[in-house]
N, C-alpha and C. Protein backbone atom coordinates (compact mmCIF):
# COMPACT_ATOMS: atom_id res chain seq x y z
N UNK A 1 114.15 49.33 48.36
CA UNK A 1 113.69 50.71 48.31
C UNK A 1 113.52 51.20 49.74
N UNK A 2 113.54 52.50 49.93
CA UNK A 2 113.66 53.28 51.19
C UNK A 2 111.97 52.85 51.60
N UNK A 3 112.05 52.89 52.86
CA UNK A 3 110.99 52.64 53.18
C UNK A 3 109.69 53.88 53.39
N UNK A 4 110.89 55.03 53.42
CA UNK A 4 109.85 56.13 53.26
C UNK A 4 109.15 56.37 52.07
N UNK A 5 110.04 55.87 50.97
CA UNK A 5 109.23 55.50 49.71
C UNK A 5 108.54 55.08 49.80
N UNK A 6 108.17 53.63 50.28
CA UNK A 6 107.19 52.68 50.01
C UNK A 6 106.06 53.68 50.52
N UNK A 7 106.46 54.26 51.85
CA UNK A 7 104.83 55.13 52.47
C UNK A 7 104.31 55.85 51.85
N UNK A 8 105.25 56.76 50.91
CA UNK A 8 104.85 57.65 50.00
C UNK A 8 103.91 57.21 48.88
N UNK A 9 104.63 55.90 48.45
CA UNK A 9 103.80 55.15 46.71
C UNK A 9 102.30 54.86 47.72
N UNK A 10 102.61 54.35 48.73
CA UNK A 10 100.97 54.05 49.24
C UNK A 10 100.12 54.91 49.30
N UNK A 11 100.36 55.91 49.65
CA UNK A 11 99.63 57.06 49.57
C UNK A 11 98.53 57.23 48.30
N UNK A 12 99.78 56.93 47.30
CA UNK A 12 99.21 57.62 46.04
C UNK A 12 98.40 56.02 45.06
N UNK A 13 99.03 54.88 45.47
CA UNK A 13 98.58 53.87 45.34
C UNK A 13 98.46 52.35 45.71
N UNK A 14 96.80 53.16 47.15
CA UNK A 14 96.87 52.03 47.86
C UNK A 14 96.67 50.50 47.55
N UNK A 15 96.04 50.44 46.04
CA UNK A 15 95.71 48.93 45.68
C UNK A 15 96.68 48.61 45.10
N UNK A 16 97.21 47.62 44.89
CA UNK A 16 98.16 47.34 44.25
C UNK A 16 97.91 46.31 42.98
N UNK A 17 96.34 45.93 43.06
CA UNK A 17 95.96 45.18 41.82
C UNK A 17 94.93 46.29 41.12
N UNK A 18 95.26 47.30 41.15
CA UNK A 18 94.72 48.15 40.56
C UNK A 18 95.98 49.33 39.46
N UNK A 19 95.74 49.61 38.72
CA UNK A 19 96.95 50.21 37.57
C UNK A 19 96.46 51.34 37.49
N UNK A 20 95.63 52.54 38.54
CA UNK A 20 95.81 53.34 38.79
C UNK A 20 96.91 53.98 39.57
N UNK A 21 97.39 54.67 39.60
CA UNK A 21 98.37 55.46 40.40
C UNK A 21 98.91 57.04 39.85
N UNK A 22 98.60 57.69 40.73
CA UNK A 22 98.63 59.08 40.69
C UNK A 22 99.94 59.89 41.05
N UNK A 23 100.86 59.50 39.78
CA UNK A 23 101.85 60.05 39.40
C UNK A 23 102.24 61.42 40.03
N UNK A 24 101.29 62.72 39.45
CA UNK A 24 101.98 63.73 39.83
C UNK A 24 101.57 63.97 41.27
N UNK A 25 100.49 63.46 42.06
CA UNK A 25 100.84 63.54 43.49
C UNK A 25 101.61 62.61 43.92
N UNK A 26 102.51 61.41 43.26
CA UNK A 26 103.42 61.02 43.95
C UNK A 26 104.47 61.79 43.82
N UNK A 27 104.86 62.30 42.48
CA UNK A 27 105.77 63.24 42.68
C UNK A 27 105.70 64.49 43.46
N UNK A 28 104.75 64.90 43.60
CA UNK A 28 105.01 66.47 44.44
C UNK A 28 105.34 65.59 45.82
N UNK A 29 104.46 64.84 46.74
CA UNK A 29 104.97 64.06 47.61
C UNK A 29 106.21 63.81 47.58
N UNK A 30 107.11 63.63 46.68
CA UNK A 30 108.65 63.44 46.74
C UNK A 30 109.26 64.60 46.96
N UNK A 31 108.70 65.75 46.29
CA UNK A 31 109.20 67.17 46.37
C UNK A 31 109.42 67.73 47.57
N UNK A 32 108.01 67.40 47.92
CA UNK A 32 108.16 68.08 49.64
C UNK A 32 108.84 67.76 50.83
N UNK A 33 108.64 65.72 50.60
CA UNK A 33 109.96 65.58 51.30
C UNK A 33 111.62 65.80 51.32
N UNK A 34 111.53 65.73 50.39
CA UNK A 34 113.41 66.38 49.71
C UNK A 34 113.06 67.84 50.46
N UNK A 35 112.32 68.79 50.18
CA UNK A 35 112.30 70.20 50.94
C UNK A 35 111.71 70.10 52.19
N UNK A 36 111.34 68.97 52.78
CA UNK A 36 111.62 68.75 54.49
C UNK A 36 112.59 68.54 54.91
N UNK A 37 113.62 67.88 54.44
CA UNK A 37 114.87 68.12 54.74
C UNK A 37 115.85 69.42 54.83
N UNK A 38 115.67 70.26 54.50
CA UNK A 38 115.77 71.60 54.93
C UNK A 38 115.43 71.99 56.08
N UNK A 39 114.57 71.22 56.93
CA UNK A 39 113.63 71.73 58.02
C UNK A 39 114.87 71.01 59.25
N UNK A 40 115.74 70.18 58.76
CA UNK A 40 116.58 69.74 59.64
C UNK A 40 117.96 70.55 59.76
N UNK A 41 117.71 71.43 59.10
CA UNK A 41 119.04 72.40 59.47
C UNK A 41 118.49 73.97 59.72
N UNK A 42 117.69 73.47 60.13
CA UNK A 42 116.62 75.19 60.49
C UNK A 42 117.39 75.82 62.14
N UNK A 43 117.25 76.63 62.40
CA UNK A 43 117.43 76.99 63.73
C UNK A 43 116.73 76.30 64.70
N UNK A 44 116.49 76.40 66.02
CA UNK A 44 116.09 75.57 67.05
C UNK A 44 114.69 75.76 67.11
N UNK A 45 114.21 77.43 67.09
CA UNK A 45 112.92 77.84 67.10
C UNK A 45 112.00 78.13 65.16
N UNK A 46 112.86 76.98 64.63
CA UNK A 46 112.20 77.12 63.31
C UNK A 46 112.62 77.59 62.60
N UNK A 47 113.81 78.79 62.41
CA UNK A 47 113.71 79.58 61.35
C UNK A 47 115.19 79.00 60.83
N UNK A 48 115.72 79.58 59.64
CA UNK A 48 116.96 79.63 58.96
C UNK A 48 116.75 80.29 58.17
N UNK A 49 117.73 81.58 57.56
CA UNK A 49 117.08 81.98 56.21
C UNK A 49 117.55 80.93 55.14
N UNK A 50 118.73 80.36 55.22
CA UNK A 50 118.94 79.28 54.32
C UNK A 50 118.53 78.05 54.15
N UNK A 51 117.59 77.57 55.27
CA UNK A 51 116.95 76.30 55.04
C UNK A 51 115.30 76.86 54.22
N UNK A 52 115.07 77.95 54.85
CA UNK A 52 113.77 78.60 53.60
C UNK A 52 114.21 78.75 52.55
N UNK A 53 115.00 79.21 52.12
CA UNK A 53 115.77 79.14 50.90
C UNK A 53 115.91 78.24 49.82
N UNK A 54 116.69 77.65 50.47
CA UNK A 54 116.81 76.10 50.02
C UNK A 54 115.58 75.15 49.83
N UNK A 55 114.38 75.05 50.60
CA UNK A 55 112.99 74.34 50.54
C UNK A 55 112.33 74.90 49.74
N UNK A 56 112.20 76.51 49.41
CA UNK A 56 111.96 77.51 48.61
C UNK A 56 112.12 76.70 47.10
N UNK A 57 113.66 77.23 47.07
CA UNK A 57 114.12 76.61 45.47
C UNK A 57 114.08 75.41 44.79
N UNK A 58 113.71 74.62 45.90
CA UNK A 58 113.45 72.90 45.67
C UNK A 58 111.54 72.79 44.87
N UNK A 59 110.96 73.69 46.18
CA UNK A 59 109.51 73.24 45.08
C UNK A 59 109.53 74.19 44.20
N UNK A 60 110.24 75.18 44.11
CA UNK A 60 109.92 75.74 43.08
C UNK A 60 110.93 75.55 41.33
N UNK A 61 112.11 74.36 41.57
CA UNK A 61 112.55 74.07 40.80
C UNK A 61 111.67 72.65 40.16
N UNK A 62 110.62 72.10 41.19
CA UNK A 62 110.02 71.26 40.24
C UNK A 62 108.46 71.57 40.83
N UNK A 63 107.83 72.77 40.29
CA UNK A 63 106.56 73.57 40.10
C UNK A 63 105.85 73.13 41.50
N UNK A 64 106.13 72.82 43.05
CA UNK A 64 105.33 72.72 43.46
C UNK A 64 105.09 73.77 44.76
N UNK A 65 104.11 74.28 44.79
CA UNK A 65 103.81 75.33 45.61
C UNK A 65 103.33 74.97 46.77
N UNK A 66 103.81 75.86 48.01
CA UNK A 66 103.03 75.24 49.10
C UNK A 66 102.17 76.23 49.98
């Protein structure tokens, strides 16, 4: 597994002998990174209208608002 994964599941579940884990903040955590990647085709000083766009339609195709 990607290792940015692993940082992410820790986040949401640091014990690992524990069978808690907090699903939908691991998922929005996935969301946002998939729509940080948008942030890598932005213009130099931040902007793109198509990388807002695109990060836009990503949380908002799986409900997460920022």
């Amino acid at each position: 597994m990607n290792e940015r994964i692993l940082d992410l599941a820790r986040q949401v579940w640091p014990d690992p002998n524990t069978s808690h884990v907090n699903h939908e903040k691991f998922a929005q955590l996935i969301v946002e990174e998939c729509a940080k990647v948008c942030d890598l085709y932005a213009m130099p000083d931040g902007t793109s209208e198509t990388a807002i766009i695109l990060a836009s339609a990503i949380r908002r195709k799986f409900g997460v608002d920022k």
